[in-house]
C-alpha atoms as a PDB file:
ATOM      1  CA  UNK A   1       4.244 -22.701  -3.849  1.00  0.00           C
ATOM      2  CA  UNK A   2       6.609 -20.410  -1.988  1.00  0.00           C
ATOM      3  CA  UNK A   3       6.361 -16.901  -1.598  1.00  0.00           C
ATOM      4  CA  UNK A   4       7.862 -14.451  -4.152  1.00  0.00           C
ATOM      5  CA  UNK A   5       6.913 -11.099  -2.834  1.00  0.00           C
ATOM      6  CA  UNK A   6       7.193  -9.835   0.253  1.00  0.00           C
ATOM      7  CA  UNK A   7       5.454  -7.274   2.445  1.00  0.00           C
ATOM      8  CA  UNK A   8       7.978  -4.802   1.303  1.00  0.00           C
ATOM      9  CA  UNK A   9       7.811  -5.385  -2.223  1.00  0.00           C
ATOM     10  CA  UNK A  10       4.252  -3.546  -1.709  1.00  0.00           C
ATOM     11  CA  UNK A  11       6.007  -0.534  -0.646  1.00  0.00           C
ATOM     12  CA  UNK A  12       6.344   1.640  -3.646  1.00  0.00           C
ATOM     13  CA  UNK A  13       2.627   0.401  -5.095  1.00  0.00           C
ATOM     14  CA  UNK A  14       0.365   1.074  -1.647  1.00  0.00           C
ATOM     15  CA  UNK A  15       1.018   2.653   1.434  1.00  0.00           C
ATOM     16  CA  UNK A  16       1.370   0.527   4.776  1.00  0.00           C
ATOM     17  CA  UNK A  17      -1.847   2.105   6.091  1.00  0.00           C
ATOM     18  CA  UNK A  18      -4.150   1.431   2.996  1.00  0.00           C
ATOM     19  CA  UNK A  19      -2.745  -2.428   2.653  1.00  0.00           C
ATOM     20  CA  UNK A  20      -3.314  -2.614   6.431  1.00  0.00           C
ATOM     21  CA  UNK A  21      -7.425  -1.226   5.449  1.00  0.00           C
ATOM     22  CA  UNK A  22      -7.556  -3.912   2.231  1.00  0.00           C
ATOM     23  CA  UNK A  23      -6.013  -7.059   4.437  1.00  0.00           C
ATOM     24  CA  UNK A  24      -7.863  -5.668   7.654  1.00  0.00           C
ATOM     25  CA  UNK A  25      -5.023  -6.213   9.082  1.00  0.00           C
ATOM     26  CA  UNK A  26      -4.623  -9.849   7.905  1.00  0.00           C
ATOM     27  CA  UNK A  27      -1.288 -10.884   6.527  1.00  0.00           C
ATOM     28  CA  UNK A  28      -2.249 -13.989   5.259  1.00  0.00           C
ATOM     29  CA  UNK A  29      -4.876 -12.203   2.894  1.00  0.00           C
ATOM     30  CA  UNK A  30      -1.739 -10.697   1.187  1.00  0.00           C
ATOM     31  CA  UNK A  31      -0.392 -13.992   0.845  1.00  0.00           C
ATOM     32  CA  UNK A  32      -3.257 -15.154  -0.847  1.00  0.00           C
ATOM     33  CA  UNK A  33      -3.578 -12.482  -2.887  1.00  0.00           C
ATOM     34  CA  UNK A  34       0.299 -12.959  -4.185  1.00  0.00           C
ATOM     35  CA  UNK A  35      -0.169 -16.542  -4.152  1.00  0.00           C
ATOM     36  CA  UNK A  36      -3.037 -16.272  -6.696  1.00  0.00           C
ATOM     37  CA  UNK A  37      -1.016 -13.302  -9.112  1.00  0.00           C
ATOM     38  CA  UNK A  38       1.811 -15.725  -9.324  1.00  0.00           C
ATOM     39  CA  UNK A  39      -0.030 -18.402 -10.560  1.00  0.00           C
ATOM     40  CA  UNK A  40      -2.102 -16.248 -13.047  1.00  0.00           C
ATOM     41  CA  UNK A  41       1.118 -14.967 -13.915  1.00  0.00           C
ATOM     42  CA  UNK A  42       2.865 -18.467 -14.531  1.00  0.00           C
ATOM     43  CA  UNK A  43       0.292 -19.219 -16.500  1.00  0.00           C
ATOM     44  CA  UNK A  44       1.254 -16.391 -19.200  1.00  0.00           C
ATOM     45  CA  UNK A  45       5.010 -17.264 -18.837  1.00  0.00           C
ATOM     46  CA  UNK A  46       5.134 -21.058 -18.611  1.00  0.00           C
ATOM     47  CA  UNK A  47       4.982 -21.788 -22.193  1.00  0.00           C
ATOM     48  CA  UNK A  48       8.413 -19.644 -23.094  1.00  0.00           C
ATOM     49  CA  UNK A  49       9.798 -18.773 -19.716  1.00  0.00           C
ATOM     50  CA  UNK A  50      11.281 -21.266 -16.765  1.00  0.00           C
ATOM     51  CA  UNK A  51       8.901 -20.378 -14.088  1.00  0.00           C
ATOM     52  CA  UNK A  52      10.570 -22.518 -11.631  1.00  0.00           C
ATOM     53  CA  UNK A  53      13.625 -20.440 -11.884  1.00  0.00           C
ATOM     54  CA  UNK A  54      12.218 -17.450 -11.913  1.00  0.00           C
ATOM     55  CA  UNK A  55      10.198 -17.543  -8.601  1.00  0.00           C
ATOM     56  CA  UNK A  56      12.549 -19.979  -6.731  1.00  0.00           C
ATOM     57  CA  UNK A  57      14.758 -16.434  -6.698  1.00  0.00           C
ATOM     58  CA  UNK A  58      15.234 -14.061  -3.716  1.00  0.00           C
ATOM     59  CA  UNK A  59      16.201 -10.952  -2.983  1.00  0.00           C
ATOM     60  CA  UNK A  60      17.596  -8.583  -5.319  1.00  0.00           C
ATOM     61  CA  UNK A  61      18.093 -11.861  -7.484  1.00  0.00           C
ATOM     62  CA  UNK A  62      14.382 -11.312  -8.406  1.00  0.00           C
ATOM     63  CA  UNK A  63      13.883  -9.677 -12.023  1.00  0.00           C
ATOM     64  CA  UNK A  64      12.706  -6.420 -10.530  1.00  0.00           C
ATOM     65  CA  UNK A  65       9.722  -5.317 -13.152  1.00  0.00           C
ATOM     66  CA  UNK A  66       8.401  -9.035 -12.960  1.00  0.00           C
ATOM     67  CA  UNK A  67       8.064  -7.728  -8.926  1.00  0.00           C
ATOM     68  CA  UNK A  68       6.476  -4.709  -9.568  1.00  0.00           C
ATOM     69  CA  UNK A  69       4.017  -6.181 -11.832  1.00  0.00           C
ATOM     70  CA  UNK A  70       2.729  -9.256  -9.316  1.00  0.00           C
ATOM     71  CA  UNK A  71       2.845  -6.540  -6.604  1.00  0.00           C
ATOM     72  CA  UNK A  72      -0.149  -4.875  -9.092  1.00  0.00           C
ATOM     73  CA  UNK A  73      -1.904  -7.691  -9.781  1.00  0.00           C
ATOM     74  CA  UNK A  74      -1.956  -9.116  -6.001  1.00  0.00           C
ATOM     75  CA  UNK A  75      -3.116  -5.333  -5.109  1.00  0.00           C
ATOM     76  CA  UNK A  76      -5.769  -5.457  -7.826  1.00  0.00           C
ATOM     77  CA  UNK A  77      -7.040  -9.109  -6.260  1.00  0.00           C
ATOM     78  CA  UNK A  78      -6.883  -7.210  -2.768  1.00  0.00           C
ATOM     79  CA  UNK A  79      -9.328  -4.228  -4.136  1.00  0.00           C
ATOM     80  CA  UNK A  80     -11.868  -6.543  -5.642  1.00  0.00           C
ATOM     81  CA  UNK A  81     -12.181  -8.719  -2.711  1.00  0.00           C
ATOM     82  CA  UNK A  82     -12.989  -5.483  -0.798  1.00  0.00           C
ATOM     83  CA  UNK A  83     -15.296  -4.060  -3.745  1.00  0.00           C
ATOM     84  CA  UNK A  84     -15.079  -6.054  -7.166  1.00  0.00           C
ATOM     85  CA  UNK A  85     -17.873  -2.716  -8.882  1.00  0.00           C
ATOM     86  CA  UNK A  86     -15.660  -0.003  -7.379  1.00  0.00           C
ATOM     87  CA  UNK A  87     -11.687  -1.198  -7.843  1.00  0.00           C
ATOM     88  CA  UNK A  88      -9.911   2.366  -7.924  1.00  0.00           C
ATOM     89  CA  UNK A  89      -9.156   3.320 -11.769  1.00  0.00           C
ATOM     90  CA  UNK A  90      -5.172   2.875 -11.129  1.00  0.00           C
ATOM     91  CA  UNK A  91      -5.595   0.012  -9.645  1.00  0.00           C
ATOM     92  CA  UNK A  92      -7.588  -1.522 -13.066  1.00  0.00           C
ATOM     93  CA  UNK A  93      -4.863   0.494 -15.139  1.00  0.00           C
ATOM     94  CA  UNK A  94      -1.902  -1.245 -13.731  1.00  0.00           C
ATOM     95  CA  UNK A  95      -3.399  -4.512 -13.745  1.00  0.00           C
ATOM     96  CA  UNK A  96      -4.355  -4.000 -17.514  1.00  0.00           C
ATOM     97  CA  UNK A  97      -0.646  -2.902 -18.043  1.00  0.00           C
ATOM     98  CA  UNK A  98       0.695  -6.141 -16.566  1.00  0.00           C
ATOM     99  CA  UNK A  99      -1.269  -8.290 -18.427  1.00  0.00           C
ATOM    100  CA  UNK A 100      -0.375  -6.561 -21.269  1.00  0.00           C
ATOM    101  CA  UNK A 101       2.883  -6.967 -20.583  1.00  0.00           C
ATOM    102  CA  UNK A 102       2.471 -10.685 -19.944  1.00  0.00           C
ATOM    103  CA  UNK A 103       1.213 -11.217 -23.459  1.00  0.00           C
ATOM    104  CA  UNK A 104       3.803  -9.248 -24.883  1.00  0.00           C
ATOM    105  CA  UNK A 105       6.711 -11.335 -23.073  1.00  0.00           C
ATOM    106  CA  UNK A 106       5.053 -14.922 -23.795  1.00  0.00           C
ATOM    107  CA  UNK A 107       5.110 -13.856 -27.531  1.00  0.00           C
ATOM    108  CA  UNK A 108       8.779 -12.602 -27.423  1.00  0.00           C
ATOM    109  CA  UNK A 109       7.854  -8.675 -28.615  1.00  0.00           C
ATOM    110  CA  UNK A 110       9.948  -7.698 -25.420  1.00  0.00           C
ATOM    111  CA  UNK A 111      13.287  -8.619 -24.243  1.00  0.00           C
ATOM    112  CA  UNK A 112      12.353  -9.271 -20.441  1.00  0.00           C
ATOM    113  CA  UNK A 113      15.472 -10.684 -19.128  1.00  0.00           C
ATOM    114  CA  UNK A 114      13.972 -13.948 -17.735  1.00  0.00           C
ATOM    115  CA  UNK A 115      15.401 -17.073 -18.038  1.00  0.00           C
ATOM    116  CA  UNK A 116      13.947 -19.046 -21.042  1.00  0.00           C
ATOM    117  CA  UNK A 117      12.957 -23.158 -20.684  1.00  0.00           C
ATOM    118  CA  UNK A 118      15.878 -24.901 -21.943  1.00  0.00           C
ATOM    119  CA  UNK A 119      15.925 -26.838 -24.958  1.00  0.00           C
ATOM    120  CA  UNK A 120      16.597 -30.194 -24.195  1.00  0.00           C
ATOM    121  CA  UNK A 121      15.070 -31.884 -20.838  1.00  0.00           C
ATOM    122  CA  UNK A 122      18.033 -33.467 -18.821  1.00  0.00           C
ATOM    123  CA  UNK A 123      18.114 -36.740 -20.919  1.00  0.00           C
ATOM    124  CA  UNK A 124      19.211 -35.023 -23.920  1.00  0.00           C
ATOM    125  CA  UNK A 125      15.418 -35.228 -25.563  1.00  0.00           C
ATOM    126  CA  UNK A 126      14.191 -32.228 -26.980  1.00  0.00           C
ATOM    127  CA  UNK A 127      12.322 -30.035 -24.334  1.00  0.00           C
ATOM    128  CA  UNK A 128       8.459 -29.562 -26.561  1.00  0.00           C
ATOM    129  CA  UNK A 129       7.528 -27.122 -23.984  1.00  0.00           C
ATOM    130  CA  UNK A 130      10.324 -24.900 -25.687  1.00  0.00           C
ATOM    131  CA  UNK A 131       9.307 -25.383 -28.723  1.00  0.00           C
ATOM    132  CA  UNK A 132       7.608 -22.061 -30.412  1.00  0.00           C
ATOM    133  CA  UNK A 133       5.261 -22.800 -32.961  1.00  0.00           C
ATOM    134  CA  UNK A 134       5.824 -20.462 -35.892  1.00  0.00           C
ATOM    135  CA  UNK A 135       3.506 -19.123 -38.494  1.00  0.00           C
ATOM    136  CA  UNK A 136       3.491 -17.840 -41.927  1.00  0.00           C
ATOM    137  CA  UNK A 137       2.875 -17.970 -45.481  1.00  0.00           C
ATOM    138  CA  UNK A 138       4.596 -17.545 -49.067  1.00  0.00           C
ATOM    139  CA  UNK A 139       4.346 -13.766 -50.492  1.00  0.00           C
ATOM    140  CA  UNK A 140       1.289 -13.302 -52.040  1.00  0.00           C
ATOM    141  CA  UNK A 141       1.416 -13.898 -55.818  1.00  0.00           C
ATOM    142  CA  UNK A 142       0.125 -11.172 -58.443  1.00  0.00           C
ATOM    143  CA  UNK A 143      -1.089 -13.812 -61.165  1.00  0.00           C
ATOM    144  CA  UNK A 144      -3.049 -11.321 -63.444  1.00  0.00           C
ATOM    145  CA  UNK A 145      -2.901 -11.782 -67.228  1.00  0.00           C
END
């Protein structure tokens, strides 16, 4: 799995100096961090979205609120390694929001600009991954005499 954020990306969540006090100074704890948001994150947006796509992008190809949120939920995997009873309250908030916002995508309530699985796999089958199951029922009937 490559890397979708970079150190940057962490810029307008954290300051340099209090990343630099979670990784103690260790990049590669970022990475891990990151690596293990993305796949929680995939694992909301696999079943509707074409994950593939979406992290093979780079730069300012990246979908720029699906950045913001991974940057929150790498930086909320960064506080609990440090203290998992003490995680700063808007550290817990923003996490919560993201997930939130994960659900809320992977059920299609939001319009979130990602690229959706296509329909048919490249041998002109039909793609089941993209398949939504839908639910419902007739309208209740009044049958009083």
């Amino acid at each position: 799995m490559s890397l979708f954020l970079t150190t940057a990306d962490y810029g307008l969540q954290i300051r340099a100096e209090l990343r630099e006090l979670l990784t103690d100074g260790n990049d590669a704890l970022l990475d891990q961090s990151a690596t293990a948001a993305q796949a929680e994150m995939e694992s909301y947006l696999r079943g509707r979205y074409d994950c593939e796509a979406i992290f093979a992008a780079t730069g300012s190809n990246r979908n720029a609120q699906l950045v913001m949120y991974l940057a929150d939920m790498a930086l909320y995997h960064l506080h609990s390694r440090q203290n998992p009873r003490n995680v700063p309250q808007i550290r817990q908030d923003r996490y919560d929001q993201a997930i939130s916002w994960l659900k809320m995508a992977r059920k299609g309530e939001l319009s979130v600009g990602l690229p959706t699985l296509p329909a048919l796999n490249p041998d002109g089958t039909p793609n089941p991954a993209s398949i939504l199951p839908r639910g419902g029922s007739r309208p209740k009937q009044n049958n009083t005499y």
